[in-house]
N, C-alpha and C. Protein backbone atom coordinates (compact mmCIF):
# COMPACT_ATOMS: atom_id res chain seq x y z
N UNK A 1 6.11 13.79 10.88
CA UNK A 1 6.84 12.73 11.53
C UNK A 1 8.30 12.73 11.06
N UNK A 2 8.79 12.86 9.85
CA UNK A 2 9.62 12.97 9.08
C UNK A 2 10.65 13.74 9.47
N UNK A 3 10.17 15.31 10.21
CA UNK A 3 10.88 16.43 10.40
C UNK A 3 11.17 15.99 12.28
N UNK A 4 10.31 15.04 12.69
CA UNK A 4 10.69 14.43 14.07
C UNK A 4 11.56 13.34 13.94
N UNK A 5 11.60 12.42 13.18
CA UNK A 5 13.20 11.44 12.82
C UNK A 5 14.10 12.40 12.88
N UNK A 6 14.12 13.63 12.40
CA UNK A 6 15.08 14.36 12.11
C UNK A 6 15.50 14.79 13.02
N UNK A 7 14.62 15.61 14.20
CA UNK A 7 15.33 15.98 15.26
C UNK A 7 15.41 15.21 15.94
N UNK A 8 15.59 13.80 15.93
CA UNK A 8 16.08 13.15 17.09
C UNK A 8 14.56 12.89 18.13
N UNK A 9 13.45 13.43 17.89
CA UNK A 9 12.73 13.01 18.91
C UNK A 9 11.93 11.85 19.06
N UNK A 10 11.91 11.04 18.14
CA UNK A 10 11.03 9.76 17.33
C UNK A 10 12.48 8.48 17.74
N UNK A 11 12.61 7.95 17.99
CA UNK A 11 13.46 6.12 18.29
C UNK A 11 12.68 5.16 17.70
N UNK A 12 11.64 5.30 17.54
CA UNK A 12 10.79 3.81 17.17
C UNK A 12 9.78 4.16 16.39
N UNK A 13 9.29 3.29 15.02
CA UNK A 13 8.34 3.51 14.48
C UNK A 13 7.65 2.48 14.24
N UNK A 14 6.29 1.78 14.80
CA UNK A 14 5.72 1.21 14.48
C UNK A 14 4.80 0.81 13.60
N UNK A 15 4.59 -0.14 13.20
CA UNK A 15 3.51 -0.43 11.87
C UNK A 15 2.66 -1.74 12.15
N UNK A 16 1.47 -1.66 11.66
CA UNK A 16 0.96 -2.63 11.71
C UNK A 16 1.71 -3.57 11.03
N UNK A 17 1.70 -3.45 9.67
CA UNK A 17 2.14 -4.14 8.73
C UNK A 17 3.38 -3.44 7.76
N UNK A 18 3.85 -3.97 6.88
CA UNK A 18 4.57 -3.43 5.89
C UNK A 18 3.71 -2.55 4.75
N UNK A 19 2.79 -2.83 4.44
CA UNK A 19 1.85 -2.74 3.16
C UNK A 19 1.07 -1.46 4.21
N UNK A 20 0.57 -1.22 5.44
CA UNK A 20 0.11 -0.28 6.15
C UNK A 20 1.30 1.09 5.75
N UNK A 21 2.49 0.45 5.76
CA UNK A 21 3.58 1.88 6.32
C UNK A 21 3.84 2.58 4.18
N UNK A 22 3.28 1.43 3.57
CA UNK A 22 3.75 2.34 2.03
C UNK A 22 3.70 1.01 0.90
N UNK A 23 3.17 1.18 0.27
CA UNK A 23 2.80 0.27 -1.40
C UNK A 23 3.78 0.61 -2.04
N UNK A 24 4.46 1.53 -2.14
CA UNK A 24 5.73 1.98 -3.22
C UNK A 24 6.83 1.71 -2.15
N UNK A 25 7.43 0.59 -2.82
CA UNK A 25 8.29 -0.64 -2.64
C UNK A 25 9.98 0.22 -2.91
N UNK A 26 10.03 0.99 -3.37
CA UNK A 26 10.87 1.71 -3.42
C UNK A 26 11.45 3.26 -2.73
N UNK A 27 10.19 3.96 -2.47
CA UNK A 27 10.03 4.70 -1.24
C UNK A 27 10.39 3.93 0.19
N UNK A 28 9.60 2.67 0.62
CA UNK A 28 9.35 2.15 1.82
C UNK A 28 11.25 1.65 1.98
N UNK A 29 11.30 1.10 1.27
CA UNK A 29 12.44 0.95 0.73
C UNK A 29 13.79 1.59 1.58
N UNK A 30 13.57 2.88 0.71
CA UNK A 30 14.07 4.13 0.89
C UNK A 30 14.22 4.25 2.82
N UNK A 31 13.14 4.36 2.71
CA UNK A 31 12.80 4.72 4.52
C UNK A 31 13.67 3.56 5.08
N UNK A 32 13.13 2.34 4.88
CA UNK A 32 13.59 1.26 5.91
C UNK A 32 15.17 1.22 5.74
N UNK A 33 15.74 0.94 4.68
CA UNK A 33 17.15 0.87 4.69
C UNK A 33 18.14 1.87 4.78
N UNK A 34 17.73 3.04 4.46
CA UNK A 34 18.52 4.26 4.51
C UNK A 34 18.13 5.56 5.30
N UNK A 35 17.02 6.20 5.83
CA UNK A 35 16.07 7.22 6.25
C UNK A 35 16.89 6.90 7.75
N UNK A 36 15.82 5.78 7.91
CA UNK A 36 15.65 5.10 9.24
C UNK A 36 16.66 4.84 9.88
N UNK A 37 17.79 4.42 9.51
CA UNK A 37 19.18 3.78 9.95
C UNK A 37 19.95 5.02 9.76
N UNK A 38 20.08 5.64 9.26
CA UNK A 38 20.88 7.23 9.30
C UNK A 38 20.60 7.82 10.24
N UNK A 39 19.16 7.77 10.94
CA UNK A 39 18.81 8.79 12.68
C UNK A 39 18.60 7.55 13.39
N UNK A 40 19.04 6.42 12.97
CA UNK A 40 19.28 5.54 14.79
C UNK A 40 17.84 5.36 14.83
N UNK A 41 16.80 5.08 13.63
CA UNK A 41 15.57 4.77 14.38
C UNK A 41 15.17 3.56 14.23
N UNK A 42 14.48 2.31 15.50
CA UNK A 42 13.99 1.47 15.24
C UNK A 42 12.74 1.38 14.03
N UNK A 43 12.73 0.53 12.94
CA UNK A 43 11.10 0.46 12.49
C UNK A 43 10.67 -1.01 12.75
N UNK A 44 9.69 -1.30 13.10
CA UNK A 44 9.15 -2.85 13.56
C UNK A 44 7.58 -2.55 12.74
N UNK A 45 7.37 -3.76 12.42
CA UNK A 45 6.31 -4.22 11.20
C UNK A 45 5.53 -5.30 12.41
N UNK A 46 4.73 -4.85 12.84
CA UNK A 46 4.13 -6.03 13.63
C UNK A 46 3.94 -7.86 13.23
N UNK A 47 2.67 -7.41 12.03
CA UNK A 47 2.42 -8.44 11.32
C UNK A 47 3.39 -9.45 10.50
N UNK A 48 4.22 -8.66 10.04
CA UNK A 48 5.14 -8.89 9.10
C UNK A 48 6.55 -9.65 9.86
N UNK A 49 6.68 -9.90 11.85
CA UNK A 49 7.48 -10.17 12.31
C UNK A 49 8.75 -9.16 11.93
N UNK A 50 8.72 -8.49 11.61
CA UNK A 50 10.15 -7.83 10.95
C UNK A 50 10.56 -6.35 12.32
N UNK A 51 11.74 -6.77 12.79
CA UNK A 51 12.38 -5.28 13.84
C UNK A 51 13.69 -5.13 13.33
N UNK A 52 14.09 -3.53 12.89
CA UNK A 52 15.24 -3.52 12.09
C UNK A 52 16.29 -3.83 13.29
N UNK A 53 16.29 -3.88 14.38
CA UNK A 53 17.21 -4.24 15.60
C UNK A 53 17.57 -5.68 15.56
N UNK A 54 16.80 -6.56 14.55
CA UNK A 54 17.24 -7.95 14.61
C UNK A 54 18.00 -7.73 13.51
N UNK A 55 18.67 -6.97 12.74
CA UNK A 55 18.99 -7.09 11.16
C UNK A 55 18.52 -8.42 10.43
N UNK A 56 17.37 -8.78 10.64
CA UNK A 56 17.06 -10.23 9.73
C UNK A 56 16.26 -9.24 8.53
N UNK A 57 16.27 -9.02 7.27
CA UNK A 57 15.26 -8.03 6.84
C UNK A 57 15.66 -8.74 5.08
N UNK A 58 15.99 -9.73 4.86
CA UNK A 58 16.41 -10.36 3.64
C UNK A 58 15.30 -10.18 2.56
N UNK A 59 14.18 -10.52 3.49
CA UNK A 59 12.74 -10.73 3.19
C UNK A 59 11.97 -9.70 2.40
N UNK A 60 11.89 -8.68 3.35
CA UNK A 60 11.38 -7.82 3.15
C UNK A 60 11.23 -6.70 2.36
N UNK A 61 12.36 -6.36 1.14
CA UNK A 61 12.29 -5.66 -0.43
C UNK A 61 11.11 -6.75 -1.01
N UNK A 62 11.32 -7.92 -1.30
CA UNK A 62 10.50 -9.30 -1.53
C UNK A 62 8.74 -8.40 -1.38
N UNK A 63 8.77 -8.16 0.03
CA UNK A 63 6.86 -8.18 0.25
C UNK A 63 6.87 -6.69 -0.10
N UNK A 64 7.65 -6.18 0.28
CA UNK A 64 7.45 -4.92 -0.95
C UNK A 64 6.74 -4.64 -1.74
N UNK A 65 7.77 -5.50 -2.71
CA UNK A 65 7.22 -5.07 -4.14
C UNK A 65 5.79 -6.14 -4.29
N UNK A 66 5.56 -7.19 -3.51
CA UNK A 66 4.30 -7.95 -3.51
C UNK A 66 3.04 -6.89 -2.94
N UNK A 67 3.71 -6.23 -2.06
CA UNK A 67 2.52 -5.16 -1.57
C UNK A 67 1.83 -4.17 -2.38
N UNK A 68 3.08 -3.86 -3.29
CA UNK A 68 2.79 -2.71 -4.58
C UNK A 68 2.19 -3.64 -5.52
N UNK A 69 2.26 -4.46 -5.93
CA UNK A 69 1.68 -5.36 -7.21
C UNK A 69 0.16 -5.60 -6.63
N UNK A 70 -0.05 -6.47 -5.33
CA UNK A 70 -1.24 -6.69 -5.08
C UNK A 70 -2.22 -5.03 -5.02
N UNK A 71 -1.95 -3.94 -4.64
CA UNK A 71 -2.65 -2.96 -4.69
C UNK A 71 -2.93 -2.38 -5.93
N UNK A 72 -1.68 -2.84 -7.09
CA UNK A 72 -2.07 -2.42 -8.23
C UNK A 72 -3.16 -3.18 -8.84
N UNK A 73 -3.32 -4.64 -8.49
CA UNK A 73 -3.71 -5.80 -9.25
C UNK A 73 -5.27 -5.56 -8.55
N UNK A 74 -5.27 -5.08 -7.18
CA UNK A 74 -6.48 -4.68 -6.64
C UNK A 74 -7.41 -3.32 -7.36
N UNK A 75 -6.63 -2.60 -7.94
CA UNK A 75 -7.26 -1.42 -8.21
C UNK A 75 -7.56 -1.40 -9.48
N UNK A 76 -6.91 -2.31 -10.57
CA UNK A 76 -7.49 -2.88 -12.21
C UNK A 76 -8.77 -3.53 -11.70
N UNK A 77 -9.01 -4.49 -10.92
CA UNK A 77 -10.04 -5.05 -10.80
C UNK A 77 -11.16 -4.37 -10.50
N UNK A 78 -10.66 -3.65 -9.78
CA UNK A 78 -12.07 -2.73 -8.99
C UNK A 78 -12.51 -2.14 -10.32
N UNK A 79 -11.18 -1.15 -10.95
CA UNK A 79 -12.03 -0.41 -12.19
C UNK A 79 -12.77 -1.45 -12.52
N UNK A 80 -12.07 -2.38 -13.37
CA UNK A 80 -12.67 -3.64 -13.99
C UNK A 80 -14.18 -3.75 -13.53
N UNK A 81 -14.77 -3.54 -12.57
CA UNK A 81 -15.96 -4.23 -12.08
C UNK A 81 -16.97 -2.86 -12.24
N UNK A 82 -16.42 -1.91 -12.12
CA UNK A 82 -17.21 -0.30 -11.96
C UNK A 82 -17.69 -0.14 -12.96
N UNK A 83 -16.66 -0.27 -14.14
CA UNK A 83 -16.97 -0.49 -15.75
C UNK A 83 -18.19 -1.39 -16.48
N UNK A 84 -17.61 -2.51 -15.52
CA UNK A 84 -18.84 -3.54 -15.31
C UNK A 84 -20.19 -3.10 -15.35
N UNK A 85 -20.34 -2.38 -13.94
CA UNK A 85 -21.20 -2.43 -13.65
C UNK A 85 -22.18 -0.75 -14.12
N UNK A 86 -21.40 0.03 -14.46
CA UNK A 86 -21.75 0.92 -15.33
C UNK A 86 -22.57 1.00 -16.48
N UNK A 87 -21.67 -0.34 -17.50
CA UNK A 87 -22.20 -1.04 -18.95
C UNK A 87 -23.87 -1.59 -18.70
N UNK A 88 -23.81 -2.25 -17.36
CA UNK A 88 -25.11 -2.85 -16.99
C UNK A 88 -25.90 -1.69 -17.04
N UNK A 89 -25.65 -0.54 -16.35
CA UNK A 89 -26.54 -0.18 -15.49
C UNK A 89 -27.75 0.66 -17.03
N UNK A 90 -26.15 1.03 -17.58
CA UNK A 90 -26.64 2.20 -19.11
C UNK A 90 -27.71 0.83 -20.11
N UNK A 91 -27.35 -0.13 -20.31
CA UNK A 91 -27.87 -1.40 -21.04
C UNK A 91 -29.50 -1.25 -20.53
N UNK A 92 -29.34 -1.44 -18.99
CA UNK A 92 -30.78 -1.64 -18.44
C UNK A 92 -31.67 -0.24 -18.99
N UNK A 93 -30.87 1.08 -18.56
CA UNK A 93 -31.49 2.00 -18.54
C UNK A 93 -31.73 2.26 -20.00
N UNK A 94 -31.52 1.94 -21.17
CA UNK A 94 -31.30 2.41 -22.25
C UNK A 94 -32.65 1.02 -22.75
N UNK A 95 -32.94 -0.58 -22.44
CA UNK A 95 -34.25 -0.76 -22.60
C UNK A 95 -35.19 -0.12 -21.72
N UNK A 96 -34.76 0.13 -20.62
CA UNK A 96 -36.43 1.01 -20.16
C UNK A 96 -36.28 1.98 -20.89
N UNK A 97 -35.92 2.78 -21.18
CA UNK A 97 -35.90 4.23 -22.22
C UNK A 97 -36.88 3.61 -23.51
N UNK A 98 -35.73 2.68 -24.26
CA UNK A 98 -36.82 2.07 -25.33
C UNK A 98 -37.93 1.91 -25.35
N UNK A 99 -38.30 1.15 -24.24
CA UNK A 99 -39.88 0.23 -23.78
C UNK A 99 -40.83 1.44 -23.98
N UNK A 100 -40.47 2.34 -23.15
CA UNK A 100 -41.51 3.32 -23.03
C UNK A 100 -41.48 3.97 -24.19
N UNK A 101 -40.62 4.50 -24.99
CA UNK A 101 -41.18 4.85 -26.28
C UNK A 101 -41.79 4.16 -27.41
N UNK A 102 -42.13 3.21 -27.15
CA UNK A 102 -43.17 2.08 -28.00
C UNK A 102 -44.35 2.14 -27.46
């Protein structure tokens, strides 16, 4: 897609959301303020209300970096729970192991 901004054949890029188009708040970043506006291309965020043709975009570094934090804060937890549920699983398996050798 990247090498099509480039030649000119891409005008518009749509997204569902902000957090759909990139979690790294500094990449997306990258794209929206500088990439994008250097080849004349629209990007519009559906969800997010955001079309770089309105220049309203004050907002949006803001959900950024909220997009990158919540995915990080999502993916400690998950370990968090795997770990969890790992500890259980070895605990359980380690009294049936016992039981039966008595």
């Amino acid at each position: 897609m990247l090498n099509d901004v480039q030649n000119g054949e891409v005008k518009t890029v749509i997204v569902k959301d902000m957090s759909r188009f990139g979690r790294d708040y500094i990449q997306v970043g990258m794209y929206t303020e500088i990439f994008f506006p250097q080849n004349n291309v629209r990007f519009i965020a559906i969800n997010d209300s955001y079309d770089s043709a309105n220049g309203d975009n004050d907002f949006i570094p803001f959900k950024n970096i909220m997009n990158e934090w919540y995915a990080k804060d999502t993916s400690k937890k998950i370990k968090a729970v795997n770990r969890a549920k790992a500890r259980a699983v070895q605990t359980a398996t380690t009294t049936l192991f016992r039981s039966r050798i008595l």
